[in-house]
Protein backbone atom coordinates (compact mmCIF):
# COMPACT_ATOMS: atom_id res chain seq x y z
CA UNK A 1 24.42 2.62 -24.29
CA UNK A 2 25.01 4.66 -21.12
CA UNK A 3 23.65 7.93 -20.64
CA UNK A 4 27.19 10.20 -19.98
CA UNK A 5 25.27 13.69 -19.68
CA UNK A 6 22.59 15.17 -19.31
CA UNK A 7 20.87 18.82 -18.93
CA UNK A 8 19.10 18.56 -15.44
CA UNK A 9 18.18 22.52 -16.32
CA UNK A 10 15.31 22.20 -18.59
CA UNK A 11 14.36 25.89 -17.52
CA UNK A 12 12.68 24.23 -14.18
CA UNK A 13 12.30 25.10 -10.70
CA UNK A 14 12.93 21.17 -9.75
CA UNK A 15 16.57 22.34 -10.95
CA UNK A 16 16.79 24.77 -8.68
CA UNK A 17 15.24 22.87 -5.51
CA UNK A 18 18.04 19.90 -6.17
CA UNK A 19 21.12 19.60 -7.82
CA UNK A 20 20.21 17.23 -10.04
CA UNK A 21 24.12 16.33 -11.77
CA UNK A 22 25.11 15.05 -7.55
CA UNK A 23 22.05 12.58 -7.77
CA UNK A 24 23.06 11.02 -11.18
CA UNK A 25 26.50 10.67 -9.94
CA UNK A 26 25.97 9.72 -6.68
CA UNK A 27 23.46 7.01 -7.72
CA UNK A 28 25.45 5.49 -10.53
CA UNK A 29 28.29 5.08 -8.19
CA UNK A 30 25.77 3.54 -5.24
CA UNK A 31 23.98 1.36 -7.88
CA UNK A 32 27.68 -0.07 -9.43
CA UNK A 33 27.62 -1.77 -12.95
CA UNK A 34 26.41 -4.82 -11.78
CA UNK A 35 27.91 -8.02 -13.09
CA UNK A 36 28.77 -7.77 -16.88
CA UNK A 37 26.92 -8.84 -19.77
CA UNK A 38 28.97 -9.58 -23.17
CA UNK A 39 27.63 -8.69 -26.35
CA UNK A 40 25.39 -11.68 -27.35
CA UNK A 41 24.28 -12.06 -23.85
CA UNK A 42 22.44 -8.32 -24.22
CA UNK A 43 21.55 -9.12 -27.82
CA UNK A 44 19.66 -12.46 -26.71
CA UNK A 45 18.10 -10.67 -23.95
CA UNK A 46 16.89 -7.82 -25.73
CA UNK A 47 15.37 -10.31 -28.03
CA UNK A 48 13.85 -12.62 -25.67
CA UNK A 49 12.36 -9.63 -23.48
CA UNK A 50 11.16 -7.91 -27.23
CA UNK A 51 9.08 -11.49 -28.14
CA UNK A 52 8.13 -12.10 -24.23
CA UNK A 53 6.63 -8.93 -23.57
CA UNK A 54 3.74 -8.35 -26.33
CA UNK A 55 3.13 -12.47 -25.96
CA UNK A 56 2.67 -11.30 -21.63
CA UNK A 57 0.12 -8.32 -22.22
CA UNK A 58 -1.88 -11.30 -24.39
CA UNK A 59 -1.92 -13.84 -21.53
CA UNK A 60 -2.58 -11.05 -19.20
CA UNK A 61 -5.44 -9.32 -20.75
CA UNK A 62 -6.92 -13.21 -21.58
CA UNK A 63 -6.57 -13.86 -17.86
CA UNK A 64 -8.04 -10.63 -16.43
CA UNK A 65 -10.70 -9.58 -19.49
CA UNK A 66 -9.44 -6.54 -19.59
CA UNK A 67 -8.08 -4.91 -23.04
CA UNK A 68 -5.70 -1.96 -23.54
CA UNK A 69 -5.64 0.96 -25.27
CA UNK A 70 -2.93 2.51 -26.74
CA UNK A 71 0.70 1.43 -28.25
CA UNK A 72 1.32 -2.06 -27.21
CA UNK A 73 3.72 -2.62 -24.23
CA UNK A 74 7.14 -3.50 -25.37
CA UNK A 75 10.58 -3.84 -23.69
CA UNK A 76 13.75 -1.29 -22.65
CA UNK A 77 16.63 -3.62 -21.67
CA UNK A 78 18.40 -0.43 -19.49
CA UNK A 79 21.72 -0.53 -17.25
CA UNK A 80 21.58 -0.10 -13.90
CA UNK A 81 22.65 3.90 -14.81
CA UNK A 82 20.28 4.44 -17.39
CA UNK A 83 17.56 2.97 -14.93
CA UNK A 84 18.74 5.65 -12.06
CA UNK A 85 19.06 9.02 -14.65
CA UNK A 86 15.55 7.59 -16.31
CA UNK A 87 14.04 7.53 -13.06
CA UNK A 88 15.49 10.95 -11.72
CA UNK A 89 14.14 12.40 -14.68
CA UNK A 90 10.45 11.51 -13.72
CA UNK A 91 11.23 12.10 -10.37
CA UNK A 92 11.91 16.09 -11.25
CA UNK A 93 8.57 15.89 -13.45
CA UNK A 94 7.27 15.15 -10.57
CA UNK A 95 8.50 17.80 -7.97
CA UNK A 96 8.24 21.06 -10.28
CA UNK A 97 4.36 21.53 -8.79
CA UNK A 98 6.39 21.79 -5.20
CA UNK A 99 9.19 23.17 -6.49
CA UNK A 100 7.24 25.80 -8.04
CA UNK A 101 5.41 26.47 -4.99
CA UNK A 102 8.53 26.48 -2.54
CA UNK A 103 10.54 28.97 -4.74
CA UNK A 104 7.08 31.61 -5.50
CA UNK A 105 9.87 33.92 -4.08
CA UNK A 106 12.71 33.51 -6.85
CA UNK A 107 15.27 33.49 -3.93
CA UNK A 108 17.79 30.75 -4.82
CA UNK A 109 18.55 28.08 -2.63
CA UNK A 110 21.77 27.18 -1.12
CA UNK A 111 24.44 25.05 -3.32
CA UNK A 112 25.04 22.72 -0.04
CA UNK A 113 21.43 22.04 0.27
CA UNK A 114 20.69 22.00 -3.54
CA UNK A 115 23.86 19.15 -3.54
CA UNK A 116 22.48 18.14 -0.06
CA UNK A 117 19.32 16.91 -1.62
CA UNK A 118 21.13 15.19 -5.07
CA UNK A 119 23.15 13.20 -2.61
CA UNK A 120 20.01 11.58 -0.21
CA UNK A 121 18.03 11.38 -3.83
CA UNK A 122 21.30 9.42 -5.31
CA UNK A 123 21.87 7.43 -2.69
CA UNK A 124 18.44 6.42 -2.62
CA UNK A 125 17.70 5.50 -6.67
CA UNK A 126 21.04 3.95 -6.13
CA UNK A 127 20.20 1.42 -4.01
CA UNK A 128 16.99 0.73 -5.62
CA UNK A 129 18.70 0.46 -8.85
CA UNK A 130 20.38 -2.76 -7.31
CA UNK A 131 17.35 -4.59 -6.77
CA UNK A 132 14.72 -3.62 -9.51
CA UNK A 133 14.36 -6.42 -12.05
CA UNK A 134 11.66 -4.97 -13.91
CA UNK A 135 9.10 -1.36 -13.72
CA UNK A 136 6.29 0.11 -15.57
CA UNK A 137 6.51 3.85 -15.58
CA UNK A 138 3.02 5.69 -14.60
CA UNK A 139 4.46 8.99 -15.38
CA UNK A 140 5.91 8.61 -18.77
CA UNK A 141 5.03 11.12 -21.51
CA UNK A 142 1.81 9.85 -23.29
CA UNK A 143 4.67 9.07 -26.62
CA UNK A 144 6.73 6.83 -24.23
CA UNK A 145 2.80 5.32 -23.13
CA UNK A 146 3.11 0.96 -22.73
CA UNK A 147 7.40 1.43 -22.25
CA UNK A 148 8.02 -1.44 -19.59
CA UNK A 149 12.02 -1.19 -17.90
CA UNK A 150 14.02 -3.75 -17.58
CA UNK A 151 17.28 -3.65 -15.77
CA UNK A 152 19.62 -6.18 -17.46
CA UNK A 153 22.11 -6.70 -14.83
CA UNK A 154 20.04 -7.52 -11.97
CA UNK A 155 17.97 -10.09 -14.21
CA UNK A 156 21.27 -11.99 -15.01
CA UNK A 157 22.58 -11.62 -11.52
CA UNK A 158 19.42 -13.53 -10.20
CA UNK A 159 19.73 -15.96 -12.97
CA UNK A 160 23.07 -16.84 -11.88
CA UNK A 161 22.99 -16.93 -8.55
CA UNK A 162 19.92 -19.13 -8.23
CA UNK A 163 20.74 -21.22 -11.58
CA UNK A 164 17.24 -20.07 -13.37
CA UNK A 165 16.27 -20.75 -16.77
CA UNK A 166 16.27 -17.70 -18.27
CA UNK A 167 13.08 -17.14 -20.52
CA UNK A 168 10.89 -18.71 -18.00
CA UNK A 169 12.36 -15.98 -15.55
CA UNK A 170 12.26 -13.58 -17.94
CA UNK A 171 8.44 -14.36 -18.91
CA UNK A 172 7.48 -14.65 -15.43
CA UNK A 173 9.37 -10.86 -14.58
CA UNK A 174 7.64 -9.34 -17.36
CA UNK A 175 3.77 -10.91 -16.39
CA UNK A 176 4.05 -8.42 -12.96
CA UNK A 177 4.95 -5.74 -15.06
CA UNK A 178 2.70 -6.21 -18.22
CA UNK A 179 0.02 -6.53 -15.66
CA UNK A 180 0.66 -2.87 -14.13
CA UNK A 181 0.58 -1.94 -18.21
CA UNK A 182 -2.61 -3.65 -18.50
CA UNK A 183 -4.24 -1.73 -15.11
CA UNK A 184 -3.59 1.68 -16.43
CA UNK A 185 -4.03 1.06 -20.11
CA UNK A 186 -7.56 -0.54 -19.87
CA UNK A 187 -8.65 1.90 -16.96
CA UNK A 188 -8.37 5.41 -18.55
CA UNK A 189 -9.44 7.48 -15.56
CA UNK A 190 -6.27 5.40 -13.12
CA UNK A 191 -3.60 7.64 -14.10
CA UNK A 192 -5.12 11.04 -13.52
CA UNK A 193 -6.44 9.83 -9.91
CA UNK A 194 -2.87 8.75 -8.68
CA UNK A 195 -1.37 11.47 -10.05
CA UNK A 196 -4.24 13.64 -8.32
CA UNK A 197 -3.33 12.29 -5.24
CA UNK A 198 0.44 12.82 -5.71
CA UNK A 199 -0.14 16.10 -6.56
CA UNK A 200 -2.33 16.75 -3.33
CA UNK A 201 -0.09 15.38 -1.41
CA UNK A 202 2.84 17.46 -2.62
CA UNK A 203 0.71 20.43 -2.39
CA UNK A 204 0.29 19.76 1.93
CA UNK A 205 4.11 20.06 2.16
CA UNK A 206 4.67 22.83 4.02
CA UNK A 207 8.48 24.34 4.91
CA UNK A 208 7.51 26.54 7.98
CA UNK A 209 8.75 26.78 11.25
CA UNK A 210 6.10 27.20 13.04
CA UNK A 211 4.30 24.17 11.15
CA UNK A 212 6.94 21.92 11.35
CA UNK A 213 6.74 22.67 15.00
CA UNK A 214 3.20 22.15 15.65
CA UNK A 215 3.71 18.47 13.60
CA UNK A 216 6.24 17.43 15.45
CA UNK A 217 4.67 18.47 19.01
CA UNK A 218 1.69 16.43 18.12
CA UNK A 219 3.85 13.43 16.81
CA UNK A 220 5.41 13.39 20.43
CA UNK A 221 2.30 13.51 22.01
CA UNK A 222 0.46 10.81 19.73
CA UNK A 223 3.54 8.49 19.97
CA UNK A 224 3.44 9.21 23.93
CA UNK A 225 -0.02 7.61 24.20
CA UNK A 226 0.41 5.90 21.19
CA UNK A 227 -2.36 6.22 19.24
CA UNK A 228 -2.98 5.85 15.45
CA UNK A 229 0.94 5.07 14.40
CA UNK A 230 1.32 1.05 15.26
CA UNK A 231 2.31 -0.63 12.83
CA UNK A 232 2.51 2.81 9.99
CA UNK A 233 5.85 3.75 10.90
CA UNK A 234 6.69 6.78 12.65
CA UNK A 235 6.39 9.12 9.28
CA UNK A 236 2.76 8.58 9.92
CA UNK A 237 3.44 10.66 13.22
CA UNK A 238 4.70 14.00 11.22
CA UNK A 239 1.58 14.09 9.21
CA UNK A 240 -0.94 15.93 9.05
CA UNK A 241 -4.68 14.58 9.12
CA UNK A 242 -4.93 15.93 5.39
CA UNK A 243 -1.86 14.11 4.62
CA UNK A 244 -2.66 10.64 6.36
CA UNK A 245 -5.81 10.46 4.05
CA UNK A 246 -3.76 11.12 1.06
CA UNK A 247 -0.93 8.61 2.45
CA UNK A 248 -3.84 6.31 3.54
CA UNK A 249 -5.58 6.11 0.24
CA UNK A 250 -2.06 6.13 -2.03
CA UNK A 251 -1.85 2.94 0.22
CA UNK A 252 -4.61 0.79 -0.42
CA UNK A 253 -4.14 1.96 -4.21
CA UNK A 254 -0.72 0.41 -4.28
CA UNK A 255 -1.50 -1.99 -2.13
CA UNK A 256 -4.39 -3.10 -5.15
CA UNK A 257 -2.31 -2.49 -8.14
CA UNK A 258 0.74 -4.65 -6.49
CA UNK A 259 -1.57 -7.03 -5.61
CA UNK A 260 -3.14 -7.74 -8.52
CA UNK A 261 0.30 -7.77 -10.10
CA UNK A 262 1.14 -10.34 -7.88
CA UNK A 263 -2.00 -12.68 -8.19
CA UNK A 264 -2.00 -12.59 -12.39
CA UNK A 265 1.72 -13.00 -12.28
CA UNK A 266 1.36 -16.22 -10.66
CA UNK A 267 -1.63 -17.32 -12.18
CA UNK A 268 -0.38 -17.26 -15.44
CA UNK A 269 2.51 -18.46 -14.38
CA UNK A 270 1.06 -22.12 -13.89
CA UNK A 271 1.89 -24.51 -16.48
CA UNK A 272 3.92 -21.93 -18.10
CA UNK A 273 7.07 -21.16 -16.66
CA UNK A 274 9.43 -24.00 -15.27
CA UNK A 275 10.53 -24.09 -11.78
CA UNK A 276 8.22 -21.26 -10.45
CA UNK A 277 8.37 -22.80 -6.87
CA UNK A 278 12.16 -22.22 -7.12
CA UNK A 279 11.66 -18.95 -8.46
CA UNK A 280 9.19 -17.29 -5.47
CA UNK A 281 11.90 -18.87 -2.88
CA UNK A 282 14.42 -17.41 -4.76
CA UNK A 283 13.50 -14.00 -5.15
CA UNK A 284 12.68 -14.09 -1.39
CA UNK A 285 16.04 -15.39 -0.65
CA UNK A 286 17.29 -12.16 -2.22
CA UNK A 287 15.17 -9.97 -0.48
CA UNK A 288 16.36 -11.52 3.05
CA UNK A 289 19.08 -8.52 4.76
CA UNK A 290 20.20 -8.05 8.17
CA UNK A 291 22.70 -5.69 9.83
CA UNK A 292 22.96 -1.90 8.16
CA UNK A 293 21.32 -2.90 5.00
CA UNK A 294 17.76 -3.74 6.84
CA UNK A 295 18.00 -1.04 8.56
CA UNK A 296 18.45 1.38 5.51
CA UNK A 297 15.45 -0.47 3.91
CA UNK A 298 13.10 -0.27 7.10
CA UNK A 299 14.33 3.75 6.78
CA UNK A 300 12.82 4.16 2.76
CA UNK A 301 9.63 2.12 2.94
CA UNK A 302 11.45 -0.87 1.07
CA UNK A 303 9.89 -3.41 3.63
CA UNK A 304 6.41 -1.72 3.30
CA UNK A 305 6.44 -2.23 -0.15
CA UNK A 306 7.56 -5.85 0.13
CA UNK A 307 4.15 -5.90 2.32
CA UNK A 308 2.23 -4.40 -0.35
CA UNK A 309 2.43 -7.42 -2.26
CA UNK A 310 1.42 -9.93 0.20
CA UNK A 311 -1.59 -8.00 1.47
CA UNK A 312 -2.90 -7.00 -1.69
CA UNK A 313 -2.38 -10.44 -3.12
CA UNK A 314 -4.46 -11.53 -0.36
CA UNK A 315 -6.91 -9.33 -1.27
CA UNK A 316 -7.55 -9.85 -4.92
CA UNK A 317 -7.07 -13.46 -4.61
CA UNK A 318 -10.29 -13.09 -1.91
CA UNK A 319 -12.12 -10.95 -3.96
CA UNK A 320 -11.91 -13.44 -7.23
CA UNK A 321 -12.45 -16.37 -4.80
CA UNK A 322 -15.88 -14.63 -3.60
CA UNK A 323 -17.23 -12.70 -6.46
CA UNK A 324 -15.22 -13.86 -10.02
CA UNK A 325 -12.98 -12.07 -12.27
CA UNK A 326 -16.26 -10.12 -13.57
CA UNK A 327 -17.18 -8.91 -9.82
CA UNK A 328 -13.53 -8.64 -8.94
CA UNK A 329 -13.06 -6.36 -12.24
CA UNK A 330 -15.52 -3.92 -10.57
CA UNK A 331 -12.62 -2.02 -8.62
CA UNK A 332 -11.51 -0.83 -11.77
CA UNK A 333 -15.29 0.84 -13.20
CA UNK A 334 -14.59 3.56 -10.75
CA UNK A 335 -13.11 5.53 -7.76
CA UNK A 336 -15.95 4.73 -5.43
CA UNK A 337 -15.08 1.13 -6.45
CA UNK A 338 -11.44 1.00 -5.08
CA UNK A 339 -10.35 -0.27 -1.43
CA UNK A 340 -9.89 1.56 1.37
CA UNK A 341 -6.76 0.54 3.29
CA UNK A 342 -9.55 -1.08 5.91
CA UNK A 343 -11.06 -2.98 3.15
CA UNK A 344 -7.28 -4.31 1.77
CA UNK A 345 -6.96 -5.87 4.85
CA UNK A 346 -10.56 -7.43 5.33
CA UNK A 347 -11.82 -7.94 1.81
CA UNK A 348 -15.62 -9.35 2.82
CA UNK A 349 -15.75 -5.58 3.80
CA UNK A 350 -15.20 -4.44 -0.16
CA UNK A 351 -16.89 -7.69 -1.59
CA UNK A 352 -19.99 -6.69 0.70
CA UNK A 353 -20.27 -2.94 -0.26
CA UNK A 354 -19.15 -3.40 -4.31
CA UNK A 355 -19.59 -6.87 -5.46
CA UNK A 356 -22.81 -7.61 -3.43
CA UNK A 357 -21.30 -10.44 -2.02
C-alpha cells in the first residue's frame, strides 16, 4: 500500500536543513506510477520474489563460501513511491551528523532553500526510482537487517518490454542483490567502515566563503593545466585532498562490492536462468539514453556507477582467475585487504600484495 504521509520532523536537524514533505512529493510525481500491476499480478510476484530470495542467499553463499549472520534476507515488493519516501528516509539518517554540524548555531534556515533542497533531492530519487529493479539497504536499522527492495513496476516494465520470463528474471535480479546481503552479513566489520567513511566525508563539508573560494580557485587552476581530474569528473576538481581520499577509497569499495555483485550474479546464473544472454542485452538496451536524459545522468554519477560494474567485475573475475575463491575471499578478512582504486583497475597489483600471487 502507498505511503500517503509521513512525519519528516522526527525532532531532527536533517528536518530543518531540507524540507523533507517537497522531496516526497516532488519525487513521487518525477518517478510516476509506472505501468500497473492488477491484483494477482502483485500477489504472484510477492510470492515468487518471497520463495526466490532465501533459495538466492543459498546459491550465493554455496558459490562464494561465505555464510551470513543474522535474519535471513527476504523480499519487499515496494511501489515506485514507497521506494522514493523509503529511501529519503535513510537519506535524512544519513545527513543529521552534517545537519547537526551546519545548524551548531540554532539559526533556522530559509523556507526557499529548505524547499530548494526537497526539490533537487526529489527530483533526483525520482528519477532513480524509474530505473531501480532491485536494492539492498546498508543503512537499515539492525531490526530491518537482510530487507532486500524490490520495485514492482520497473521489474514488470522490463519483463514486458523485452518479453522475459519472469522467475528467471526475477531469480537472476535478486542473485545481485542477495549477493550485496551476503557481503555485509558474512563480513561484520563492512558496515561500520563505509559508514566511517560516509561519515568522514560528511564531516569535510564545509559552507564557508572563504573555503568555497579557495576550492574553487584551485579547481580552475588544476583544470587549467589539467592535472589529476581526467577521466573523475569535474566534482573531483572542488575537492579537497582530504576529500579525494575519502571519494577515492568509497570508490574502489563500490567499485568491489558492485563487482562482485556482478560476477556471482552471473555465475550462478549459468544453467539456471533461461535466456540470460537476452537478459544482459536487455538491461543494457534500457540503460542506452541520449539527448537531455544522458546528460542529467552524466550530471548525478548514474554513468559512473554503470562503470562500477564493469570494472569491478573485471576485477574479481581476475582475482578468482589468479588466486581462487579462497585467495579471492581474502578482501573481505580485513581493511588492509581491500583495493585501492589503482588496484581495481590493475588487479595483479592486489593479487601480488594480498593473495601472494
Amino acid at each position: 500500500m502507498e505511503i500517503t504521509k509521513v512525519d519528516w520532523s522526527m525532532g531532527s536537524h536533517a528536518a530543518r536543513l531540507v524540507d523533507w514533505g517537497t522531496a516526497v512529493d516532488i519525487g513521487r510525481r518525477v518517478g510516476g506510477r509506472g505501468p500497473s500491476l492488477h491484483a494477482i499480478e502483485r500477489a504472484r510476484l510477492r510470492e515468487d520474489l518471497a520463495e526466490i530470495v532465501p533459495h538466492a542467499e543459498s546459491l550465493v553463499s554455496e558459490f562464494t563460501g561465505l555464510s551470513v549472520t543474522g535474519f535471513r534476507s527476504r523480499a519487499w515488493v515496494m511501489s515506485r513511491g514507497e521506494w522514493v519516501s523509503t529511501n529519503l528516509r535513510g537519506l535524512q539518517r544519513l545527513l543529521e551528523p552534517l545537519a547537526r554540524r551546519i545548524l551548531a548555531d540554532n539559526r533556522s534556515r530559509s523556507e526557499l532553500r529548505r524547499k530548494a533542497l526537497g526539490f533537487q533531492v526529489g527530483i533526483l530519487l525520482g528519477y532513480v526510482s524509474r530505473k531501480v529493479l532491485g536494492q539492498y539497504d546498508v543503512f537499515l536499522p539492525p531490526d530491518d537487517d537482510g530487507l532486500l527492495y524490490f520495485v514492482g513496476p520497473n521489474l514488470a516494465e522490463v519483463e514486458r518490454r523485452f518479453h522475459l520470463p519472469p522467475h528467471d528474471f526475477h531469480l537472476w535480479v535478486a542473485l545481485h542483490e542477495v549477493t550485496h546481503r551476503v557481503q555485509f552479513g558474512s563480513t561484520p566489520w563492512l558496515r561500520p567502515y563505509l559508514s566511517g567513511l560516509v561519515d568522514a566525508y560528511l564531516d569535510t563539508v564545509q559552507l564557508d566563503t572563504r573555503q568555497l573560494l579557495d576550492q574553487l580557485r584551485r579547481a580552475v587552476e588544476e583544470a587549467r593545466t589539467g592535472r589529476e581530474w581526467r577521466g573523475a569528473g569535474g566534482l573531483f576538481l572542488l575537492m579537497t585532498p582530504e576529500q579525494r581520499e575519502l571519494f577515492s577509497k568509497m570508490q574502489s569499495l563500490m567499485s568491489l562490492l558492485e563487482g562482485h555483485a556482478s560476477y556471482v550474479m552471473n555465475s550462478v546464473a549459468v544453467g539456471r536462468v533461461r535466456d540470460l544472454e537476452r537478459m544482459r542485452g536487455s538491461l543494457k538496451d534500457r540503460r542506452r539514453t541520449g539527448g537531455m536524459e544522458r546528460t542529467f545522468q552524466r550530471a548525478i554519477g548514474f554513468e559512473s556507477k554503470i562503470r562500477q560494474y564493469d570494472t569491478g567485475e573485471f576485477f574479481v573475475r581476475s582475482a578468482v582467475e589468479g588466486a581462487g575463491t579462497e585467495g579471492f575471499n581474502l578482501v573481505w578478512q580485513r581493511e588492509d585487504n581491500l583495493p585501492s582504486l589503482e588496484e581495481v583497475g590493475n588487479p595483479q597489483l592486489w593479487l601480488a600484495r594480498v593473495a601472494g600471487s
